[in-house]
PDB file of N, CA and C in Angstrom:
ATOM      1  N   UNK A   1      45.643  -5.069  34.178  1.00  0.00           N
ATOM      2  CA  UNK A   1      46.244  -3.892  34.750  1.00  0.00           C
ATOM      3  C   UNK A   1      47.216  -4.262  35.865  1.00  0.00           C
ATOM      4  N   UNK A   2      46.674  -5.381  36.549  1.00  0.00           N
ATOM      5  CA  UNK A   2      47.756  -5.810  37.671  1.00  0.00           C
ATOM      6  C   UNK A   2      49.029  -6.257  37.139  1.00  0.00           C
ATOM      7  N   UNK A   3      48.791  -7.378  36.211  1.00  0.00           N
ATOM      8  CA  UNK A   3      49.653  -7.610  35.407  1.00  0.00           C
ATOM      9  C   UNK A   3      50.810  -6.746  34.618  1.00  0.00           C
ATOM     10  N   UNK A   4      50.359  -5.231  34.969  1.00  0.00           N
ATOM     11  CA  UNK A   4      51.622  -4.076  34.084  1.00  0.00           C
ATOM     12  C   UNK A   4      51.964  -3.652  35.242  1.00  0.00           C
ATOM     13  N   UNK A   5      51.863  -3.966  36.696  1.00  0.00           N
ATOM     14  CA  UNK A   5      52.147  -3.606  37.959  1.00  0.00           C
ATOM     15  C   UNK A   5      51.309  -2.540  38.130  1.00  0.00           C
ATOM     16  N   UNK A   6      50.571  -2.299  38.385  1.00  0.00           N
ATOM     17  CA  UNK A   6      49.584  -1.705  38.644  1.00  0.00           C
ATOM     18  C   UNK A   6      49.033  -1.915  39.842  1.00  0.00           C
ATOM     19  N   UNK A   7      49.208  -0.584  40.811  1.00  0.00           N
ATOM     20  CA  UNK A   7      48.599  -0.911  42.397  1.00  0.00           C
ATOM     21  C   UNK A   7      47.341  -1.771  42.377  1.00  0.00           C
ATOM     22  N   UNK A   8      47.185  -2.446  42.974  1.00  0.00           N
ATOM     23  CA  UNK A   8      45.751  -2.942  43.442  1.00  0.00           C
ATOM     24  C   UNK A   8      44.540  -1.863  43.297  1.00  0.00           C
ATOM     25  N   UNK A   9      44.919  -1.490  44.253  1.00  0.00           N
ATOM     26  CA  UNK A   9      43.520  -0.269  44.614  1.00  0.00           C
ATOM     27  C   UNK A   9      43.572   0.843  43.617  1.00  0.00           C
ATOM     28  N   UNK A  10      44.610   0.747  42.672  1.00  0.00           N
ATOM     29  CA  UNK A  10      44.509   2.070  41.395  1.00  0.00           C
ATOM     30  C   UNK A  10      43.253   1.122  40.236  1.00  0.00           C
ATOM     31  N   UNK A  11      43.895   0.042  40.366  1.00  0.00           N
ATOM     32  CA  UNK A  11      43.655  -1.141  39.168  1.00  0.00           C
ATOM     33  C   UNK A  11      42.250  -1.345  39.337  1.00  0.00           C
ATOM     34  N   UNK A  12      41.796  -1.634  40.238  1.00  0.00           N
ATOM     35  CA  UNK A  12      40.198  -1.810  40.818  1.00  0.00           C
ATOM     36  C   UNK A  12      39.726  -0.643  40.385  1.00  0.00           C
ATOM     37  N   UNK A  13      39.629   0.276  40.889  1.00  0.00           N
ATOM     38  CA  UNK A  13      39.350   1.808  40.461  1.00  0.00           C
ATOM     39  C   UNK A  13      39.139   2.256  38.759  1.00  0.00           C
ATOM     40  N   UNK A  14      40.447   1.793  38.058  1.00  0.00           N
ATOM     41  CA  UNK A  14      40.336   2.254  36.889  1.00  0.00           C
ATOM     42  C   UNK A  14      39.278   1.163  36.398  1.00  0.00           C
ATOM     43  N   UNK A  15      39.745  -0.159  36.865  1.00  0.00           N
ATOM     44  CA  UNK A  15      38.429  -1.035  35.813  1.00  0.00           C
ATOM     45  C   UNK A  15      36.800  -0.559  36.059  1.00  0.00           C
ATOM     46  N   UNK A  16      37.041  -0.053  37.705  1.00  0.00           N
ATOM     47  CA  UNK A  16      35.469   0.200  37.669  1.00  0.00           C
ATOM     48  C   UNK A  16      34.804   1.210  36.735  1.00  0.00           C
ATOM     49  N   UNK A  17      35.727   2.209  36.451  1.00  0.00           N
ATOM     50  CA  UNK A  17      35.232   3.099  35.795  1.00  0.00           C
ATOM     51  C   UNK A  17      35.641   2.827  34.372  1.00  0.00           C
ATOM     52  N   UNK A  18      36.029   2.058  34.052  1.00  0.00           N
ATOM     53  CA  UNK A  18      35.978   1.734  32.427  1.00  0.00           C
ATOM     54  C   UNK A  18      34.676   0.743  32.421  1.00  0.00           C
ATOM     55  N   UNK A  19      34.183   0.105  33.039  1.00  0.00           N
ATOM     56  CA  UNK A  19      33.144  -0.395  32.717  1.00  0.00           C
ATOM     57  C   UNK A  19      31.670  -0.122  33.214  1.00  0.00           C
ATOM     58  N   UNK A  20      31.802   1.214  34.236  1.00  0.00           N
ATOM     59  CA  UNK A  20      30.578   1.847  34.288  1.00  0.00           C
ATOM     60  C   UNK A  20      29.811   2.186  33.176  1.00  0.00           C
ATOM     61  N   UNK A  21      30.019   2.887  32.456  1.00  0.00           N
ATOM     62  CA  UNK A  21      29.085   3.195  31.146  1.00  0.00           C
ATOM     63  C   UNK A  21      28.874   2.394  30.267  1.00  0.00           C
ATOM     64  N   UNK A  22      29.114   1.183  30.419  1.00  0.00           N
ATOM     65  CA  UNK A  22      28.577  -0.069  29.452  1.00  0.00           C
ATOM     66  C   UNK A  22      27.525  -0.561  30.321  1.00  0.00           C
ATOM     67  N   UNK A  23      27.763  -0.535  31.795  1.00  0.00           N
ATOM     68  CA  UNK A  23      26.612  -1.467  32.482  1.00  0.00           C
ATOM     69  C   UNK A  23      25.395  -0.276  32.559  1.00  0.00           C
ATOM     70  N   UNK A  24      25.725   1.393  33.239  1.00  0.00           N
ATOM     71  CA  UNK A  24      24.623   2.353  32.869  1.00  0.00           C
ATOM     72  C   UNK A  24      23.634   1.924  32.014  1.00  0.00           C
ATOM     73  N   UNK A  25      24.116   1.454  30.450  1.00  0.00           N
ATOM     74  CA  UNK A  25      24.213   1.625  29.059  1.00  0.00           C
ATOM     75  C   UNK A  25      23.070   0.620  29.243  1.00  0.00           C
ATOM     76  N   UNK A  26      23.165  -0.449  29.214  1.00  0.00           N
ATOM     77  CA  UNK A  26      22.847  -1.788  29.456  1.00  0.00           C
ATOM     78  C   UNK A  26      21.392  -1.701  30.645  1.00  0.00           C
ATOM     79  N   UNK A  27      21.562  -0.918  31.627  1.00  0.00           N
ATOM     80  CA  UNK A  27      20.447  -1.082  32.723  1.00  0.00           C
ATOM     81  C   UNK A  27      19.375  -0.328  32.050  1.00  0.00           C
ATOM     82  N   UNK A  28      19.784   0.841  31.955  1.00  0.00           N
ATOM     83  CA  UNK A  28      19.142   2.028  31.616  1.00  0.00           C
ATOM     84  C   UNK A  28      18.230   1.740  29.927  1.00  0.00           C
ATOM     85  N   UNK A  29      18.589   0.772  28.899  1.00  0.00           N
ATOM     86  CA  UNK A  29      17.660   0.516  28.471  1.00  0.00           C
ATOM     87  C   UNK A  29      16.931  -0.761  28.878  1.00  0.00           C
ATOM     88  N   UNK A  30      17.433  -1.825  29.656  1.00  0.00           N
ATOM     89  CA  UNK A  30      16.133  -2.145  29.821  1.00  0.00           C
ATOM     90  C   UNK A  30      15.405  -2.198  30.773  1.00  0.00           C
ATOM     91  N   UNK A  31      15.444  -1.206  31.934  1.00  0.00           N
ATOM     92  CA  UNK A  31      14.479   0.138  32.083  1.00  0.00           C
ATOM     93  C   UNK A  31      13.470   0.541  31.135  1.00  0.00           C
ATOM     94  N   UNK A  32      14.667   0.768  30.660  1.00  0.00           N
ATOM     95  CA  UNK A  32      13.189   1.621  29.379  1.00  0.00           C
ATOM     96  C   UNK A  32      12.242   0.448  28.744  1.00  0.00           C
ATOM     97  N   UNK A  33      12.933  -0.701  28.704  1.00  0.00           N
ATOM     98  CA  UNK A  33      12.232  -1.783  27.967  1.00  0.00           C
ATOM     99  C   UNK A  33      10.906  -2.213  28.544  1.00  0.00           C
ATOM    100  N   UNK A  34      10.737  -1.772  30.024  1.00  0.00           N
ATOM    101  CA  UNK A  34      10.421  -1.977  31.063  1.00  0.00           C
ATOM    102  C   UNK A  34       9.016  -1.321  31.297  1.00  0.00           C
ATOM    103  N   UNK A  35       9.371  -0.214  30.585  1.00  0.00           N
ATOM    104  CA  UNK A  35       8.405   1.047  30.593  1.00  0.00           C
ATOM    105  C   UNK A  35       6.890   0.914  30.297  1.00  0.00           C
ATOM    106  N   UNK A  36       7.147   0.326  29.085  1.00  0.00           N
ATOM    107  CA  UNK A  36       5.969   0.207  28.585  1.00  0.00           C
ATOM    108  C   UNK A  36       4.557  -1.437  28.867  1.00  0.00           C
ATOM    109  N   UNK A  37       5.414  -2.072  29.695  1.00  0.00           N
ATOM    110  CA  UNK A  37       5.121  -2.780  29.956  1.00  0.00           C
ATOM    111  C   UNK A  37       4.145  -2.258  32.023  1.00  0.00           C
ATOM    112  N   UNK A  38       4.862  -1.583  32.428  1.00  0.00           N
ATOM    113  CA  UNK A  38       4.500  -1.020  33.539  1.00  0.00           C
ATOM    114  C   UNK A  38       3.217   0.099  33.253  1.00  0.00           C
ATOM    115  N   UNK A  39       3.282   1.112  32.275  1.00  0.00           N
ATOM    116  CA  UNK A  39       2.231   1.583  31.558  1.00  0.00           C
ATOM    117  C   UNK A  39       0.907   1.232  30.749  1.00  0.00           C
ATOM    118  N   UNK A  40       1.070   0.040  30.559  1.00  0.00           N
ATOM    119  CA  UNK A  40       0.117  -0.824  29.256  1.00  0.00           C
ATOM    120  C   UNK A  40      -1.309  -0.402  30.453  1.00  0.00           C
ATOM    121  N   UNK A  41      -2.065  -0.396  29.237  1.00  0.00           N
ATOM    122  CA  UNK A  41      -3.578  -0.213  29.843  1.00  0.00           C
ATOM    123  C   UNK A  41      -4.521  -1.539  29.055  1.00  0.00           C
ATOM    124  N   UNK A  42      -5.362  -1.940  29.244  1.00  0.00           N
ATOM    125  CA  UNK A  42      -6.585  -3.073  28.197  1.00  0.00           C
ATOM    126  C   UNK A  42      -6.142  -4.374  29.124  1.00  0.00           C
ATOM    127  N   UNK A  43      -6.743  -5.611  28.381  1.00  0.00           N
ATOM    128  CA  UNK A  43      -6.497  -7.131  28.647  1.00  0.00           C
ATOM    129  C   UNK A  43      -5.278  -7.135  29.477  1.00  0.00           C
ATOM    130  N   UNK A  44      -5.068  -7.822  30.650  1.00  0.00           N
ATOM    131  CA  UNK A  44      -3.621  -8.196  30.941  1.00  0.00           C
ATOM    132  C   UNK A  44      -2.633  -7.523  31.406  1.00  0.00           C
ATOM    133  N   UNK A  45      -2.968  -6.003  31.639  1.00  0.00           N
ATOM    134  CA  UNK A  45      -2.567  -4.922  32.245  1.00  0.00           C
ATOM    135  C   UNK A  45      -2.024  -5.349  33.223  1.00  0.00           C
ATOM    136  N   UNK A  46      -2.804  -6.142  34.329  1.00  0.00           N
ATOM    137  CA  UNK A  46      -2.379  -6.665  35.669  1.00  0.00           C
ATOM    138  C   UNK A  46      -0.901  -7.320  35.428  1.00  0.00           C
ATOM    139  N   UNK A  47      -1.105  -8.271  34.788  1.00  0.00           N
ATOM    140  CA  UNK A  47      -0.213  -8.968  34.483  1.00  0.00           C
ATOM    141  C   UNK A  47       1.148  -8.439  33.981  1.00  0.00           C
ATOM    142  N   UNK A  48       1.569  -7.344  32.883  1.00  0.00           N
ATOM    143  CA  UNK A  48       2.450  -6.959  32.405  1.00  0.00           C
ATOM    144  C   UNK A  48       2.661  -6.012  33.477  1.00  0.00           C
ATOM    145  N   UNK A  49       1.569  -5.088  34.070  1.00  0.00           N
ATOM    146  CA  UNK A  49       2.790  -4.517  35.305  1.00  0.00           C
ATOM    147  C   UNK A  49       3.248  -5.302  36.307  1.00  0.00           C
ATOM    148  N   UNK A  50       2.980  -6.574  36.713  1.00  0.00           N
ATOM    149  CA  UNK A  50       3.793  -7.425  36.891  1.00  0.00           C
ATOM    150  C   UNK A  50       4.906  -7.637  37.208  1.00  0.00           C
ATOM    151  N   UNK A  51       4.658  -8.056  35.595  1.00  0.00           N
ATOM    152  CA  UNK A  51       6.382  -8.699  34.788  1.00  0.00           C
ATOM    153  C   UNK A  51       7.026  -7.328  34.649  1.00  0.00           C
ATOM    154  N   UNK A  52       6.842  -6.250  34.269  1.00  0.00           N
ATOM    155  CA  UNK A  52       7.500  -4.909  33.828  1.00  0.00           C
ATOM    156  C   UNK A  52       7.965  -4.415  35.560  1.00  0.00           C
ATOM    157  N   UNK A  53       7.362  -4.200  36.748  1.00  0.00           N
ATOM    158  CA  UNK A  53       7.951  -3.788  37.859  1.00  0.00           C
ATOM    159  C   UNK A  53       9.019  -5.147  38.602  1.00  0.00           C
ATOM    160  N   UNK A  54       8.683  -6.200  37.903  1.00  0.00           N
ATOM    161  CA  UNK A  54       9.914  -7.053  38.513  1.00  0.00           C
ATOM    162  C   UNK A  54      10.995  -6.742  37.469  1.00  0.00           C
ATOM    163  N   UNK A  55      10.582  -6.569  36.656  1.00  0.00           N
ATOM    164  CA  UNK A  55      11.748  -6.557  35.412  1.00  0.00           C
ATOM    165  C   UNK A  55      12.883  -5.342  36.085  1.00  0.00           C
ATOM    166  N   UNK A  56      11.816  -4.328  36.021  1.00  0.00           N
ATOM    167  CA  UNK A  56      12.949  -2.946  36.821  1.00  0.00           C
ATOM    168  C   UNK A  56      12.817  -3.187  37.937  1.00  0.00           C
ATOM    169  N   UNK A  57      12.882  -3.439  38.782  1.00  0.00           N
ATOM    170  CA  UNK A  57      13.655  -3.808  39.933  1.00  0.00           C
ATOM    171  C   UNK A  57      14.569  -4.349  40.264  1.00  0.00           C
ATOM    172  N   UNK A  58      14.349  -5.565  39.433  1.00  0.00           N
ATOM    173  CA  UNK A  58      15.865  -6.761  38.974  1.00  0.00           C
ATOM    174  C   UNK A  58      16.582  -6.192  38.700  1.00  0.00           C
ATOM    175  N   UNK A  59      16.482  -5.112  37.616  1.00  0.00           N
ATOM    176  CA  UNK A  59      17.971  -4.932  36.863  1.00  0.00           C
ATOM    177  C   UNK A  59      18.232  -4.210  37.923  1.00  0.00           C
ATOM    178  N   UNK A  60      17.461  -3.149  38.202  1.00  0.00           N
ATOM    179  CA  UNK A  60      17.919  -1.654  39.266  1.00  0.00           C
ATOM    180  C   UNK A  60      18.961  -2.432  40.355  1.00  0.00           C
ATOM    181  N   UNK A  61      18.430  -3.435  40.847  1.00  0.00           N
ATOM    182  CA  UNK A  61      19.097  -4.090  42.578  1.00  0.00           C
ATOM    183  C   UNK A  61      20.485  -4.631  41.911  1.00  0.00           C
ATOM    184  N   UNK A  62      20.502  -5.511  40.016  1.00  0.00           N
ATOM    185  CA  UNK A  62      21.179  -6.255  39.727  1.00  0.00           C
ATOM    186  C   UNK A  62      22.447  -4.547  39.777  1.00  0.00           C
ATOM    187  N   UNK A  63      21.700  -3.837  39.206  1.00  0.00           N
ATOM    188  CA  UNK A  63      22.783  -2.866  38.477  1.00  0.00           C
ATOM    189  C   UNK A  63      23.533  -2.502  39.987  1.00  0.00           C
ATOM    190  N   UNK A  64      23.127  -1.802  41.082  1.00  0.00           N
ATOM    191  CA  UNK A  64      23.385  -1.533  42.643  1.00  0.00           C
ATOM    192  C   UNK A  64      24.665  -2.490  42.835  1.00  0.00           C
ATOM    193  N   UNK A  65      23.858  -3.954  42.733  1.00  0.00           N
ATOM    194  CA  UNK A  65      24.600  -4.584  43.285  1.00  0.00           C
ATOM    195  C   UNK A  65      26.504  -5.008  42.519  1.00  0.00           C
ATOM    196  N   UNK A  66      26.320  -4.577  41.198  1.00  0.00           N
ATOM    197  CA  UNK A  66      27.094  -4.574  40.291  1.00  0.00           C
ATOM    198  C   UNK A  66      28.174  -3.580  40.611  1.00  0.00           C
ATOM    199  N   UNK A  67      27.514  -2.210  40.853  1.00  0.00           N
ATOM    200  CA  UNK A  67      28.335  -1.057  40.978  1.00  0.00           C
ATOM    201  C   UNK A  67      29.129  -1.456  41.801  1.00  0.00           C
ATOM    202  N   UNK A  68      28.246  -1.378  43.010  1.00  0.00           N
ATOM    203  CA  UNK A  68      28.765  -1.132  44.553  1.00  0.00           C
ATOM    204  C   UNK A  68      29.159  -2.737  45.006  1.00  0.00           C
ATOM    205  N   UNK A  69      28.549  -3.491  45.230  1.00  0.00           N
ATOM    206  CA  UNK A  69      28.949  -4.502  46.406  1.00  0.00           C
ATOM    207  C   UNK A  69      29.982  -5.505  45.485  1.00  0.00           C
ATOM    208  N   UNK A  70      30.477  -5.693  44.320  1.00  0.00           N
ATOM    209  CA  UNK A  70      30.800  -7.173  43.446  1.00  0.00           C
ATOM    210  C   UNK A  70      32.419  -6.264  43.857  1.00  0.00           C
ATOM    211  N   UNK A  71      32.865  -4.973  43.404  1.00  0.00           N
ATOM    212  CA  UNK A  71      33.743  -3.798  43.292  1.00  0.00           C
ATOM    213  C   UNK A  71      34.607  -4.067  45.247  1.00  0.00           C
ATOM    214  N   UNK A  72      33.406  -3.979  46.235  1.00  0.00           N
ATOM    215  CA  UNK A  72      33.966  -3.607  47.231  1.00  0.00           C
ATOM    216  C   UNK A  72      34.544  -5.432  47.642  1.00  0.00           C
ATOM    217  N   UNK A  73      33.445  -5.966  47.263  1.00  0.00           N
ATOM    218  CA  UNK A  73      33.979  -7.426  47.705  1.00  0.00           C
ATOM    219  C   UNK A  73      35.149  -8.365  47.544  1.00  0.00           C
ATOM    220  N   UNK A  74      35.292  -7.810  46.040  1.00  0.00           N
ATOM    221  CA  UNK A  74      36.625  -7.796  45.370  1.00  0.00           C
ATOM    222  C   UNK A  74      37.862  -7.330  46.317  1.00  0.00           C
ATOM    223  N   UNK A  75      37.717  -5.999  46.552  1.00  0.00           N
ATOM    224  CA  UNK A  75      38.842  -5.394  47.008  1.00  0.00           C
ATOM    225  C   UNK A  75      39.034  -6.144  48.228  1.00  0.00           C
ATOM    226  N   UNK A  76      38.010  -6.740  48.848  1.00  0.00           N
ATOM    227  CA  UNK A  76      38.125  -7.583  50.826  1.00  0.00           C
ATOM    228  C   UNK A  76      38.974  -8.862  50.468  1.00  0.00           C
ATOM    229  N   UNK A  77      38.124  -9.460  49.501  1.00  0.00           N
ATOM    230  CA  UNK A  77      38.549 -11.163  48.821  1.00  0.00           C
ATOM    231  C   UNK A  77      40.027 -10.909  48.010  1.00  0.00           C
ATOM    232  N   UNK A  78      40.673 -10.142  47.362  1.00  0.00           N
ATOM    233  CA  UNK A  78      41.766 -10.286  46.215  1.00  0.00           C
ATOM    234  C   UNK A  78      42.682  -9.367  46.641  1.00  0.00           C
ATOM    235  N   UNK A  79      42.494  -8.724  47.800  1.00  0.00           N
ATOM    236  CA  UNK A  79      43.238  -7.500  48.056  1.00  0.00           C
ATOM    237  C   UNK A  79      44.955  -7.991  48.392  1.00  0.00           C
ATOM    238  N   UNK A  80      45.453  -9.150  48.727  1.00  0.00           N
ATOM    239  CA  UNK A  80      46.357 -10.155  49.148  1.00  0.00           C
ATOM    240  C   UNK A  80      46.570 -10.988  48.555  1.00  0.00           C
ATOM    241  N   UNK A  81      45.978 -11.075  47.202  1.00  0.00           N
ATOM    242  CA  UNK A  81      46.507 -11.912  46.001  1.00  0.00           C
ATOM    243  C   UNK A  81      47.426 -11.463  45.030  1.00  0.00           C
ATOM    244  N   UNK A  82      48.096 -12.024  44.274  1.00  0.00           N
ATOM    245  CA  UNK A  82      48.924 -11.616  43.514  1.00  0.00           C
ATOM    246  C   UNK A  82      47.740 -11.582  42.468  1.00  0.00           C
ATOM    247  N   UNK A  83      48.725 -11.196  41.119  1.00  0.00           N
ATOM    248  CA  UNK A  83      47.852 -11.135  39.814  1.00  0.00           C
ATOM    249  C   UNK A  83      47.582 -12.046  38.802  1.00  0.00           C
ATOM    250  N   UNK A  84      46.812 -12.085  38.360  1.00  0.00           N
ATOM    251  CA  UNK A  84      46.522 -13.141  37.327  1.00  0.00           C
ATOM    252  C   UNK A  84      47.855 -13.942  36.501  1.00  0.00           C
ATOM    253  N   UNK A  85      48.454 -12.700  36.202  1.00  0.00           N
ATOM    254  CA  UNK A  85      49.478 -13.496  35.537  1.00  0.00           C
ATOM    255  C   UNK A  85      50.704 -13.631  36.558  1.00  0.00           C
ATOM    256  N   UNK A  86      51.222 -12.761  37.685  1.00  0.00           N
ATOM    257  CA  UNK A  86      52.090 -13.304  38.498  1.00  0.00           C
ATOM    258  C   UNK A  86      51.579 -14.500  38.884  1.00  0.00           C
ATOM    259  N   UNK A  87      50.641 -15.480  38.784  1.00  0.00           N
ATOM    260  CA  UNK A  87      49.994 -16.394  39.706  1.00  0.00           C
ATOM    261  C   UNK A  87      50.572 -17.770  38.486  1.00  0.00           C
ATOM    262  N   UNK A  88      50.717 -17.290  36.551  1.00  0.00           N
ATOM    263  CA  UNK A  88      50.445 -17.988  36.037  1.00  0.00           C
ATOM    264  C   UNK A  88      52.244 -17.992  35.852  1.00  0.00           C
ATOM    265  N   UNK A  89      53.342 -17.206  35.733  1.00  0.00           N
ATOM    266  CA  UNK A  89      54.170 -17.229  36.206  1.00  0.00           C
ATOM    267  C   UNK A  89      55.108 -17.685  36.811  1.00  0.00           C
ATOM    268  N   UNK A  90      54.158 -17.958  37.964  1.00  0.00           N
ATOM    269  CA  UNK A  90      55.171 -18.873  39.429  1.00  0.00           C
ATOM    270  C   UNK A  90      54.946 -20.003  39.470  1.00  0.00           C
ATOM    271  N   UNK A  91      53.482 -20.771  38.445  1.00  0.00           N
ATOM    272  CA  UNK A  91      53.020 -22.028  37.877  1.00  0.00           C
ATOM    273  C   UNK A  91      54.282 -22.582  37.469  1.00  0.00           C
ATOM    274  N   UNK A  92      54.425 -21.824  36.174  1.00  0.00           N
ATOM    275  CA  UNK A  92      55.067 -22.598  34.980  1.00  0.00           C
ATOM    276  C   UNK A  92      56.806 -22.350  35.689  1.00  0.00           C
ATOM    277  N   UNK A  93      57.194 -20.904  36.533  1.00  0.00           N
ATOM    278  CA  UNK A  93      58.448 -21.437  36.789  1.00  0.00           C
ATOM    279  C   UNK A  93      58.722 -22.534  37.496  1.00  0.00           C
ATOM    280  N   UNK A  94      57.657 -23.031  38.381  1.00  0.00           N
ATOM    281  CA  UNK A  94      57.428 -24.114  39.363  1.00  0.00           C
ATOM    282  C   UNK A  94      57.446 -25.585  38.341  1.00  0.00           C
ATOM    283  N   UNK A  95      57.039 -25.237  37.637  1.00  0.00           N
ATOM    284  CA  UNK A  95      56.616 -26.707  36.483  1.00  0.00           C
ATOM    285  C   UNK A  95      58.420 -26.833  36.296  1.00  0.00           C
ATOM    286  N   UNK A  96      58.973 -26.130  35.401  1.00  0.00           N
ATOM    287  CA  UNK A  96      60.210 -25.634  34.944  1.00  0.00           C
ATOM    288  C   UNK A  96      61.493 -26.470  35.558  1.00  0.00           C
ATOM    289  N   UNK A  97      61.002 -26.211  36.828  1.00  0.00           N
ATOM    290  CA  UNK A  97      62.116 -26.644  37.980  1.00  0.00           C
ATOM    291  C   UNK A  97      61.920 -27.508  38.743  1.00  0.00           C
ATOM    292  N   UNK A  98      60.647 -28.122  38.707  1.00  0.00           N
ATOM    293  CA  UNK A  98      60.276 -29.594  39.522  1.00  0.00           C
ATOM    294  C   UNK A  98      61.216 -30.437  39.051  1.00  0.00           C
ATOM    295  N   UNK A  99      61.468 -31.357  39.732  1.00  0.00           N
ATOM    296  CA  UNK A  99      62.368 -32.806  39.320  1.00  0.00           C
ATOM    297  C   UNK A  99      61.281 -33.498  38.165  1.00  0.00           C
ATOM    298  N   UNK A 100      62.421 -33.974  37.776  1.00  0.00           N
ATOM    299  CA  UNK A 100      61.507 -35.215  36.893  1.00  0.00           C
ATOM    300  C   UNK A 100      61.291 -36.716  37.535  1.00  0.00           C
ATOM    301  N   UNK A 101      60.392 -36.909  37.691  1.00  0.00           N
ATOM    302  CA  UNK A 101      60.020 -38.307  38.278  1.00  0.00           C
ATOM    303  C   UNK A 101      60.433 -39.450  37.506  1.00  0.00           C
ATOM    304  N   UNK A 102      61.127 -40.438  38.284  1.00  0.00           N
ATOM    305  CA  UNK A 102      61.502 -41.514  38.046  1.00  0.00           C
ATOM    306  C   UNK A 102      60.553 -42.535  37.845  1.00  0.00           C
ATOM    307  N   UNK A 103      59.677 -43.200  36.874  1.00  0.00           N
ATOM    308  CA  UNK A 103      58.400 -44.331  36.711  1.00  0.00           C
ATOM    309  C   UNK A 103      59.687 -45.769  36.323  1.00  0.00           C
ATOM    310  N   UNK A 104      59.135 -46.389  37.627  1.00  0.00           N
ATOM    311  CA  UNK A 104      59.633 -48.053  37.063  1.00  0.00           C
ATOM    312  C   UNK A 104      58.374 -48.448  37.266  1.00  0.00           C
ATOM    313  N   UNK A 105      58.515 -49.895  36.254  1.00  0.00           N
ATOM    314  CA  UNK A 105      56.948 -50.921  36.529  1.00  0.00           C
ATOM    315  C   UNK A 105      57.266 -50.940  37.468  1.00  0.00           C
ATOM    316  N   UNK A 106      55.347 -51.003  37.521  1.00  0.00           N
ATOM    317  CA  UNK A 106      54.910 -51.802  38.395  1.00  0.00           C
ATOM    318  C   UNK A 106      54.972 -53.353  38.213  1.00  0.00           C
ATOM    319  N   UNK A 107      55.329 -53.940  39.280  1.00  0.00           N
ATOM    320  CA  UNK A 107      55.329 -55.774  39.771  1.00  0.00           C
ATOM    321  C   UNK A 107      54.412 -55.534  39.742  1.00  0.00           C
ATOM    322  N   UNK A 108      53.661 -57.201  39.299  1.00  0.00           N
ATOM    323  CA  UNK A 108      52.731 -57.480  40.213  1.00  0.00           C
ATOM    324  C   UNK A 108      52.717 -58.313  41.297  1.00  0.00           C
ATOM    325  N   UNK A 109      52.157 -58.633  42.265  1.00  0.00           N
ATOM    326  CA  UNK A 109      52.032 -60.241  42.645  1.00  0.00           C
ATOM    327  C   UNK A 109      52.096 -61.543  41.673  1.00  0.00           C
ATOM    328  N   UNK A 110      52.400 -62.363  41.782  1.00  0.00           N
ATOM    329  CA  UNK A 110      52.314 -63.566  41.090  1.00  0.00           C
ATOM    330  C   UNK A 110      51.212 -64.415  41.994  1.00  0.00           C
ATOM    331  N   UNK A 111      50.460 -64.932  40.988  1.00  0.00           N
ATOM    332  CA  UNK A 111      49.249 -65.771  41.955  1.00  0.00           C
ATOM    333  C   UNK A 111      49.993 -67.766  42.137  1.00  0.00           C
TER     334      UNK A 111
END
């Protein structure tokens, strides 16, 4: 999006919300995956609510931290960068226009 000139802070914005409902998508079942493992009753009960309340918690803090903090950190860290491809751009015009280096042997010493 940066790459079609696209403000910064529009570009951040739109990606976040094009990829909210895949990560929702993604938490929210395994949550649910989660469920039944937090519910189980017999042998081992202890144990699977466990593994099932770390399970949802992980994702819950992973998903939080996904939304909110990866989104804002971005905008602090990249906010003064150019774009992916202006970056790849100013490479290759740079390559383009470097001199070409002159290689003579190397001498050696003579022993």
């Amino acid at each position: 999006m940066r790459d079609e000139g696209q403000a910064f802070r529009s570009a951040l914005i739109e990606a976040s919300v094009t990829r909210l409902r895949p990560i929702l998508m993604t938490a929210v079942t395994t949550m649910a995956g989660a469920i039944p493992l937090i519910i189980s009753s017999g042998p081992g009960a202890e144990s699977r609510l466990v593994i099932g309340t770390v399970i949802m918690a992980g994702v819950g803090a992973a998903t939080v931290f996904t939304l909110f903090v990866v989104p804002v950190a971005y905008d602090l860290l990249a906010r003064h960068s150019g774009s992916p491809g202006a970056v790849k751009r100013q490479l290759e015009e740079e390559i383009a226009n470097a001199p070409t280096a002159q290689h003579t042997p190397l001498e050696l010493p003579e022993r």
